[in-house]
Protein backbone atom coordinates (compact mmCIF):
# COMPACT_ATOMS: atom_id res chain seq x y z
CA UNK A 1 19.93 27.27 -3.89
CA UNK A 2 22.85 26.62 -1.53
CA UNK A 3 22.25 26.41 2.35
CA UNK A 4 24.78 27.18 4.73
CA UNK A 5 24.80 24.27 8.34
CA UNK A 6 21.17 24.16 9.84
CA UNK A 7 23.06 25.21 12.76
CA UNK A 8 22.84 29.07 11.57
CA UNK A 9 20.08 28.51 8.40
CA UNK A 10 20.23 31.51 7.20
CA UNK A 11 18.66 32.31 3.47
CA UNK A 12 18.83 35.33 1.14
CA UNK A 13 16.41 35.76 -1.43
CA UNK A 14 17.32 38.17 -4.47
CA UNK A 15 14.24 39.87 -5.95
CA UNK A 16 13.19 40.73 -9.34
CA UNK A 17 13.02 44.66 -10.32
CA UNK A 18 14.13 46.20 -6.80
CA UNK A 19 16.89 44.00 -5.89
CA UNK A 20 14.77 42.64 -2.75
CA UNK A 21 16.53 40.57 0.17
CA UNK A 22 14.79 37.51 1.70
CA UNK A 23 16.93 36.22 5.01
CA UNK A 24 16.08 33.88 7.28
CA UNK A 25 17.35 33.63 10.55
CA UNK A 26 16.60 29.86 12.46
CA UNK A 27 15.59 30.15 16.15
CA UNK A 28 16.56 27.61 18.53
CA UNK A 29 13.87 25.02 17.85
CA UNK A 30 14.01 21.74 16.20
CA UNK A 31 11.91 19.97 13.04
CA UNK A 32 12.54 19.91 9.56
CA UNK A 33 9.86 22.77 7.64
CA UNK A 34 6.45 21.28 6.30
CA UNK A 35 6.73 18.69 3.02
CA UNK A 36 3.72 19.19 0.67
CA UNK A 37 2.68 15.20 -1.35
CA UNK A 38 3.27 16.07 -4.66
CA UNK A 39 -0.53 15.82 -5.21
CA UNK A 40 -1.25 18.74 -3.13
CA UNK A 41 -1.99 22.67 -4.00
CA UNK A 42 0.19 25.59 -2.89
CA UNK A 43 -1.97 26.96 -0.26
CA UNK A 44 -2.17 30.23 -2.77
CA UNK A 45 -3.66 28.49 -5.44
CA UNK A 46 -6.59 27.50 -2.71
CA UNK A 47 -7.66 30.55 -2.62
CA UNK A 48 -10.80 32.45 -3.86
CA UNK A 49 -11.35 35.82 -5.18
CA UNK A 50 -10.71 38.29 -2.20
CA UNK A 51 -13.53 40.23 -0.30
CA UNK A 52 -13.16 43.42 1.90
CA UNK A 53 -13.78 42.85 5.46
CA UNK A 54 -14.10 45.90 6.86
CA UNK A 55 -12.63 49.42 6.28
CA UNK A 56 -9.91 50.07 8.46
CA UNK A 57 -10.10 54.15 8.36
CA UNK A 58 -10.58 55.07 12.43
CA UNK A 59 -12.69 57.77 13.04
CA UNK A 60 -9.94 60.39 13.63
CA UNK A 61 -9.14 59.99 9.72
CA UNK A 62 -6.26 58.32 9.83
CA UNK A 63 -5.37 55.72 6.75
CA UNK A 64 -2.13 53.50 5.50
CA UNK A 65 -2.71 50.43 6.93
CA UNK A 66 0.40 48.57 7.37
CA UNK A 67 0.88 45.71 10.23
CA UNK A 68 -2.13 43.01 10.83
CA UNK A 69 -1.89 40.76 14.07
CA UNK A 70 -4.77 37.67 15.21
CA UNK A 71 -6.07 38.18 18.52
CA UNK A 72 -5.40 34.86 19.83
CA UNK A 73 -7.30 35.49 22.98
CA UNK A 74 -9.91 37.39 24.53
CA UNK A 75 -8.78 39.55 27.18
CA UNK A 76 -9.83 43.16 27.78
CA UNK A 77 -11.33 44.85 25.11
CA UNK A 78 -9.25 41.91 22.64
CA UNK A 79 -11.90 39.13 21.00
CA UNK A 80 -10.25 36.49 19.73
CA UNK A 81 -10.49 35.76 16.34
CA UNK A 82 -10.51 39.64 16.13
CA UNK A 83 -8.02 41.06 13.54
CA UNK A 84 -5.29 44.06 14.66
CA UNK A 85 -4.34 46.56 12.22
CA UNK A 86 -1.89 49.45 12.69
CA UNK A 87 -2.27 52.81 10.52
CA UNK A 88 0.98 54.46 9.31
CA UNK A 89 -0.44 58.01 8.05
CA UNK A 90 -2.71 60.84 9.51
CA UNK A 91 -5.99 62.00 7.99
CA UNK A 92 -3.66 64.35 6.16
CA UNK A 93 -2.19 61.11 4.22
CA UNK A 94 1.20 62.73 6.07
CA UNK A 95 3.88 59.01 6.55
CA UNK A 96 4.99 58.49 9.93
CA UNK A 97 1.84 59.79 11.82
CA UNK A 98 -0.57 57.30 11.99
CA UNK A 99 -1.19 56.71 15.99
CA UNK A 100 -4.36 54.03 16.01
CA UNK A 101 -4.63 50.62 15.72
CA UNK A 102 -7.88 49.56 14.63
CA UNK A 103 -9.90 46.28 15.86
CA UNK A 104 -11.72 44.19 13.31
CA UNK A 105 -14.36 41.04 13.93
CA UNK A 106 -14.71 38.46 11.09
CA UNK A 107 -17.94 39.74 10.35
CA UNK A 108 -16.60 42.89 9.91
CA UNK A 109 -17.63 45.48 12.73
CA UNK A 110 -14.68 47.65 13.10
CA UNK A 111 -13.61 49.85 16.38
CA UNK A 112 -11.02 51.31 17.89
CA UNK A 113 -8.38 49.60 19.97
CA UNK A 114 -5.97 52.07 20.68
CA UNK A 115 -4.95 55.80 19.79
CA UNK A 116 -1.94 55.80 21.12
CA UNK A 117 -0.78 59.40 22.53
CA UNK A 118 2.75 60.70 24.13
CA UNK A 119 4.16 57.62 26.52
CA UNK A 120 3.38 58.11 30.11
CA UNK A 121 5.95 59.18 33.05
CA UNK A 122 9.64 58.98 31.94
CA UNK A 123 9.07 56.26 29.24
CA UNK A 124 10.05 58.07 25.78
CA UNK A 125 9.72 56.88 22.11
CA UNK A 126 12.14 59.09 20.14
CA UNK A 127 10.69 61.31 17.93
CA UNK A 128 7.57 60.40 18.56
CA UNK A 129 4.48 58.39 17.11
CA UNK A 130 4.25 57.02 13.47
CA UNK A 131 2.72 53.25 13.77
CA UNK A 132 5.01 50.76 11.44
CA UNK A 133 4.01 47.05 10.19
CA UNK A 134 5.45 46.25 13.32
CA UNK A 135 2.52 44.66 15.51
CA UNK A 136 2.52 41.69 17.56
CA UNK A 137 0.53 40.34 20.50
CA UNK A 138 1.56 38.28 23.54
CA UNK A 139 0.62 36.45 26.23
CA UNK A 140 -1.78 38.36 28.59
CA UNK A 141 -3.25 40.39 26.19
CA UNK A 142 0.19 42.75 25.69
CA UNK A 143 0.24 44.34 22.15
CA UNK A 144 2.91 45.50 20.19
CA UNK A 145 3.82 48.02 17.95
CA UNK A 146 6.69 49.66 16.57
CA UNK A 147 6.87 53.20 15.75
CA UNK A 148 8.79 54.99 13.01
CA UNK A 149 8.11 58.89 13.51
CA UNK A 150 8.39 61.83 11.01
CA UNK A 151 9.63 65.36 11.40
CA UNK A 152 7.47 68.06 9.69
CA UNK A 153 5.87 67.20 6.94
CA UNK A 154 6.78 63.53 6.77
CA UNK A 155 10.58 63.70 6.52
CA UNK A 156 12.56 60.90 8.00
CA UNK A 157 13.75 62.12 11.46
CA UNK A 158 17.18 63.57 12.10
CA UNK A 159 16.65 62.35 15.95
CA UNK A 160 19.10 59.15 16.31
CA UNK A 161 17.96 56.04 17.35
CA UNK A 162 14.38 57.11 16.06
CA UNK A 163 11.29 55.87 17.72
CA UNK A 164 10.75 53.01 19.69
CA UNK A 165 8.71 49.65 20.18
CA UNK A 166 5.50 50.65 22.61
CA UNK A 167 3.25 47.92 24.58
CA UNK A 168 0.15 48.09 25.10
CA UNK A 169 -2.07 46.72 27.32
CA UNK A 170 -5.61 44.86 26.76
CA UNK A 171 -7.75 47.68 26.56
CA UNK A 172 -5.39 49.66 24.38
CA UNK A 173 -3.38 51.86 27.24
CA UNK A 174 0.08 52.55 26.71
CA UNK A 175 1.80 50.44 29.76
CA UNK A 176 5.51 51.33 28.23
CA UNK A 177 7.59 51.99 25.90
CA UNK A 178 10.90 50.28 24.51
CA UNK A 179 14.02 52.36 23.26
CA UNK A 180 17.56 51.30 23.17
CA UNK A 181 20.35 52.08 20.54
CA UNK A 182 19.85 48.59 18.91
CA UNK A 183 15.95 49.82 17.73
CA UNK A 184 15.99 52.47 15.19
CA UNK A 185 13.07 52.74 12.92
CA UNK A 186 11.67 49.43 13.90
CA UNK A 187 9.66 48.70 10.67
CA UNK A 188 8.27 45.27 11.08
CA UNK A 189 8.09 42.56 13.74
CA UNK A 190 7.83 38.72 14.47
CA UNK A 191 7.19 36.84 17.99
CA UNK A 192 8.32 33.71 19.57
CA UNK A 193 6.54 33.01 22.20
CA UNK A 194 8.58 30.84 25.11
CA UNK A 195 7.78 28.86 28.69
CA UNK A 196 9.31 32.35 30.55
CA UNK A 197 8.49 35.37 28.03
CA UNK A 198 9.21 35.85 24.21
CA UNK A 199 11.71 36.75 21.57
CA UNK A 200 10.72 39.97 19.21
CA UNK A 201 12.01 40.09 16.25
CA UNK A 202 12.42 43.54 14.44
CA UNK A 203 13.64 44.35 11.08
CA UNK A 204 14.68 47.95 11.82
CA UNK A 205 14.66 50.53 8.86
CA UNK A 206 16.99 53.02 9.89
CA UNK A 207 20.16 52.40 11.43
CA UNK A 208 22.88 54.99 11.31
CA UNK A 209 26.13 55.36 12.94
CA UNK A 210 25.97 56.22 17.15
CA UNK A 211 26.16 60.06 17.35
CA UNK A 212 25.24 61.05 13.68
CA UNK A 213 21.78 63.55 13.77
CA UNK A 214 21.24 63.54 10.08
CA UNK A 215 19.70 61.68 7.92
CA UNK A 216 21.77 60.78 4.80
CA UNK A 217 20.11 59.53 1.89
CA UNK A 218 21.27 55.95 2.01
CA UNK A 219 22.59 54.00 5.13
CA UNK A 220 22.67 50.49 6.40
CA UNK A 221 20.45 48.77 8.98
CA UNK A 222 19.87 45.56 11.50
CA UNK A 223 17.72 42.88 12.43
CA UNK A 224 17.47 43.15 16.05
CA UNK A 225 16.11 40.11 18.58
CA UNK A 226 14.46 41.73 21.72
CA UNK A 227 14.29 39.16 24.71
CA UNK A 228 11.65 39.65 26.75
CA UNK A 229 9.60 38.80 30.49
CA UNK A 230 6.93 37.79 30.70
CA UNK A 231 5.21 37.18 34.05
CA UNK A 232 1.28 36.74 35.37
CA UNK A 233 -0.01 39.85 36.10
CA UNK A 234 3.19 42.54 35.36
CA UNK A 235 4.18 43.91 32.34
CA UNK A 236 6.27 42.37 30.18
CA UNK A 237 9.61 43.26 30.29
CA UNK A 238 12.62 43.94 28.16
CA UNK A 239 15.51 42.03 29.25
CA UNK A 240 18.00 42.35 26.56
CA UNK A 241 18.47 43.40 22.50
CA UNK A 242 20.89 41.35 20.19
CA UNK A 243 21.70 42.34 16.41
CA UNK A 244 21.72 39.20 14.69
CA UNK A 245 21.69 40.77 11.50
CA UNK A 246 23.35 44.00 9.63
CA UNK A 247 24.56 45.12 6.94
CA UNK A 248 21.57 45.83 5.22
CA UNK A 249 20.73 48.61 3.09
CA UNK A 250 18.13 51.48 3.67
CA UNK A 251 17.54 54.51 1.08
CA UNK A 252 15.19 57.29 1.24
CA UNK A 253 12.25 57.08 -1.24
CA UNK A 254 9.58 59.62 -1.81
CA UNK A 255 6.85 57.18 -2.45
CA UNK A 256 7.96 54.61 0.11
CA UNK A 257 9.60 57.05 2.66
CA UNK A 258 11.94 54.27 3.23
CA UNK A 259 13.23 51.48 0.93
CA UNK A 260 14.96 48.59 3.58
CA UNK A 261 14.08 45.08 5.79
CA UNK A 262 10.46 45.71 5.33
CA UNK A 263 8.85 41.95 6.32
CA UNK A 264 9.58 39.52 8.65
CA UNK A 265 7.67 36.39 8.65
CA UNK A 266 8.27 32.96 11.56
CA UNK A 267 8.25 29.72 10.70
CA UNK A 268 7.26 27.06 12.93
CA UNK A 269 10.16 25.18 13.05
CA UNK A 270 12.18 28.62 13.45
CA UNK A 271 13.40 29.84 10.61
CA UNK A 272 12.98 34.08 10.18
CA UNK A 273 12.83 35.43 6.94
CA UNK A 274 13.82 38.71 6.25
CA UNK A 275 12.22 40.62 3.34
CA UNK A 276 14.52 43.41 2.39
CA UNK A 277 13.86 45.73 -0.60
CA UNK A 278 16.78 47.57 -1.54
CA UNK A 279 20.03 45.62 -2.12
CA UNK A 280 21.15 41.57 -3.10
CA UNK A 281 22.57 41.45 -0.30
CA UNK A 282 20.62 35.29 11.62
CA UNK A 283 19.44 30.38 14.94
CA UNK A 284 17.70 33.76 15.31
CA UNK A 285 16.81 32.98 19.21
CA UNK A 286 20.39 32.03 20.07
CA UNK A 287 22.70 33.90 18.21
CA UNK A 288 24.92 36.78 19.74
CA UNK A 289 27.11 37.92 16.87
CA UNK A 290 25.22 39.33 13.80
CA UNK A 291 25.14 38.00 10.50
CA UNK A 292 25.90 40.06 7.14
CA UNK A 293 23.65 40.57 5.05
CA UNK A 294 24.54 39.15 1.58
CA UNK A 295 25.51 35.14 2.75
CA UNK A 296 22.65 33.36 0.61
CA UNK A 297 20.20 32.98 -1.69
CA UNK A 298 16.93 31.07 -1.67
CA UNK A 299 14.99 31.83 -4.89
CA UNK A 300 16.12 35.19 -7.44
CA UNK A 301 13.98 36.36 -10.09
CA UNK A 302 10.63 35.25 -11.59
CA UNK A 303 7.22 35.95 -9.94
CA UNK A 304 9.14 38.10 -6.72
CA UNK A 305 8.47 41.36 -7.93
CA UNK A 306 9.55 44.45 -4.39
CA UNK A 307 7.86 42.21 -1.70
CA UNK A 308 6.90 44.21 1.53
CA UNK A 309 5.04 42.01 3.52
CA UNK A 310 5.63 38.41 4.50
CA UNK A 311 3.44 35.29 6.19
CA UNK A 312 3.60 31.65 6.20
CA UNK A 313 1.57 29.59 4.62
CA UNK A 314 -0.12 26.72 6.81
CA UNK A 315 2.09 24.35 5.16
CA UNK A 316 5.25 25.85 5.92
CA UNK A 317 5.93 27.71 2.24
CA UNK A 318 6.82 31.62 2.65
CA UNK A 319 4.26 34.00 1.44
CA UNK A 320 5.56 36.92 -0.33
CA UNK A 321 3.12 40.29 -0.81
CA UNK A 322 4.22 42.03 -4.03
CA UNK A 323 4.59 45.80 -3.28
CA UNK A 324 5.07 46.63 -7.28
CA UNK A 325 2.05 44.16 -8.49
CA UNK A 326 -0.29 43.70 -6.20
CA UNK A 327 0.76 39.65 -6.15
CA UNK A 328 1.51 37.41 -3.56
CA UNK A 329 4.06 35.18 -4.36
CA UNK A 330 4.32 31.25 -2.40
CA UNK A 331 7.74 30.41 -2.41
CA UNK A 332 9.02 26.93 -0.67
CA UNK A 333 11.48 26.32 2.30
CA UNK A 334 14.10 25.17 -0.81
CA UNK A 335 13.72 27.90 -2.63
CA UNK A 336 11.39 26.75 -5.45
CA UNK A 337 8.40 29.44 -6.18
CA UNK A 338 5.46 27.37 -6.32
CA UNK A 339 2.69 29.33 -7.06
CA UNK A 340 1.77 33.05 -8.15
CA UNK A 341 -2.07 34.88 -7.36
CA UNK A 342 -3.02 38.41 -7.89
CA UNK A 343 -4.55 39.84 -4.34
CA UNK A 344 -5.11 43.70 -5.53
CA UNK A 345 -5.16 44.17 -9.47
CA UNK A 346 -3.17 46.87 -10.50
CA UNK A 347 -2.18 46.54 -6.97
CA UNK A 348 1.56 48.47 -7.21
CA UNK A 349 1.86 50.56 -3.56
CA UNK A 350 -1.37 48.81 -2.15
CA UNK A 351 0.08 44.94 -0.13
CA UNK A 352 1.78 45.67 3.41
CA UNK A 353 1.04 42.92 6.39
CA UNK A 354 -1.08 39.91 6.12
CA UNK A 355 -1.51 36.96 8.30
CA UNK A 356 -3.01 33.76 7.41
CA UNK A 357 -6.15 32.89 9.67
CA UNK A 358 -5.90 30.46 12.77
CA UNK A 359 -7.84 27.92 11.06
CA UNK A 360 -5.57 28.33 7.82
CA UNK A 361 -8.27 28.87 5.65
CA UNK A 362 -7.62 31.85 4.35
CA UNK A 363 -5.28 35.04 4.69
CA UNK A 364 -5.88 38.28 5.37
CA UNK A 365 -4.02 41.31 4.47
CA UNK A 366 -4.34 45.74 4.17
CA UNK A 367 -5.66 46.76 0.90
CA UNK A 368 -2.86 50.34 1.18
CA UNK A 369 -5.07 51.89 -1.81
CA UNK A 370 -8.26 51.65 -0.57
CA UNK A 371 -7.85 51.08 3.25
CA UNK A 372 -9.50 48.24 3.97
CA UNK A 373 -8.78 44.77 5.59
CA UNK A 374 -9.30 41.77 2.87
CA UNK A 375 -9.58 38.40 2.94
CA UNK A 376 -9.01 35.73 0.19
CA UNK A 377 -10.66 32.24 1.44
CA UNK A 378 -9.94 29.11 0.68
CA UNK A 379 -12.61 27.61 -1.91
């Protein structure tokens, strides 16, 4: 692996069988990333057998669960501890309609947080309502959640800049919604939180050229920071949107609906990294001019097999969910993959988002093929 200065650190990561991108954009925050003593386990290979927690099937039907979020603190109907998941598909199994986001205890009861309906007043989220991966929660109880909507019968939209990030409050209300040119198909989402308000950031899965209303088969997309407000009792605001990374691929795909950036994942000391699964193709807080995709490489081939979801590992290693195995995949800050379990056998189509618990004994992640929230625990 080559790095380019730490003052960009940016990383690519080639991927075996679908050509998947791994970037990593640095934020504007100091430390070196985690060093593991050679005596010590990849936090994968801690792991136990995975149980389901809890179905996460709402009771209007709908199923695809893509984005999981912590609740870090209680506040409204939010418990912490409490696991977020978003849905991505109707009771119809139709893509881009999903509109709940289902709430989750450890011990498994599961309710509903939000169903999330047409924005109120003259807020707008182009083309309407299909829950992503996206999903993130901030200070004050504010969740949230991209959307990537569908025309009939699950077709990508022809609307330009499609859909839109919407926040929610504490009890699950739609307080706003967020739409500017720079968010188009915003597919999944990290947060870093600050002393004034946080940086989003959103790997967006459908980028096209200002003006065009089709949808061509193929097209190129961004990686988009969203600045944002936040103050004690108001609601958070959007103050600005950067794209501090482009030039990455999206294509059309039955299965899939889209192929493109499709996991974002923080590090502590950072870092971004950019799961991306179409092509070989940014100090992510700071940056004003975008980076291409295609600069770097941190690891190419072996266990990496289509990832579409991404964590980090309580000692600083990348996490990579397999979307053509059913693995997850620990790869290190240099590049070096370290370890290799199996979270869903025969598990092609089923690994989205996953987060590793607070206490970082254990991760949890959406079982796609039977729609259910897992964990794996550390032994």
């Amino acid at each position: 692996m080559t790095r380019i200065s730490r003052t960009t650190r940016l990383w690519l990561m080639t991927l075996l069988g679908t050509a998947v991108t791994l970037t990593a954009l640095g934020a504007a925050v100091a430390s070196a990333s985690a060093t593991r003593k050679q005596s010590d386990l990849p936090f994968l290979k801690t792991l136990g057998q995975p149980r389901q927690v809890s179905s996460t099937v709402p009771l209007n039907g709908d199923v695809n669960p893509y984005g999981v979020a912590i609740v870090p603190d209680t506040i409204g109907t939010l418990v912490k501890g409490d696991t977020l998941v978003s849905n991505f598909n109707d009771k119809a199994n139709v893509q881009g309609t999903g509109t709940t986001i289902v709430e989750v205890s450890p011990a498994g009861a599961e309710q509903t947080f939000a169903m999330v309906g047409s924005p109120p007043g003259s807020d707008t989220c182009p083309g309407g309502i299909g829950l992503t991966t996206a999903l993130s929660i901030l200070p004050g109880g504010w969740v949230v959640v991209g959307s990537l909507p569908t025309s009939a019968g699950g077709n990508l939209p022809s609307v330009n800049p499609a859909g839109c990030l919407i926040v929610l409050n504490s009890t699950g209300g739609i307080a706003e919604t967020w739409s500017t040119p720079n968010i188009n198909g915003p597919w999944d989402m990290a947060a870093l939180v600050t002393h004034s308000g946080a940086y989003l950031f959103v790997a967006n899965a459908l980028s096209r050229s200002a003006g065009l209303h089709t949808t061509p088969p193929v097209g190129l997309c961004t990686v988009v920071r969203i600045d944002v407000s936040i103050v004690a009792g108001q609601m958070p605001q959007m103050l600005s949107s950067t794209v501090i990374g482009s030039h990455f691929v999206w294509r059309a795909n039955k299965a899939a609906l889209i192929q493109s950036p499709t996991g974002v994942a923080l590090a502590k000391n950072g870092t971004l990294y950019v799961a991306e699964t179409v092509n070989n193709r940014p100090d992510a807080a700071t940056r004003s001019t975008a980076i291409a995709d295609g600069t770097d490489t941190l690891s190419s081939g072996g266990a990496l097999n289509g990832p579409l979801g991404l964590t980090m590992a309580p000692d600083g290693d990348i996490v990579a969910l397999n979307g053509n195995d059913g693995n997850a995949v620990e790869v290190s800050p240099q590049g070096r993959q370290i370890a290799k379990v199996m979270l869903v056998a025969h598990g092609a189509g089923d690994l989205f988002g996953a987060a590793v618990e607070p206490t970082g004994q254990g991760i949890l992640f959406v079982n796609d093929g039977t729609n259910a929230l897992e964990l794996a625990s550390v032994r």
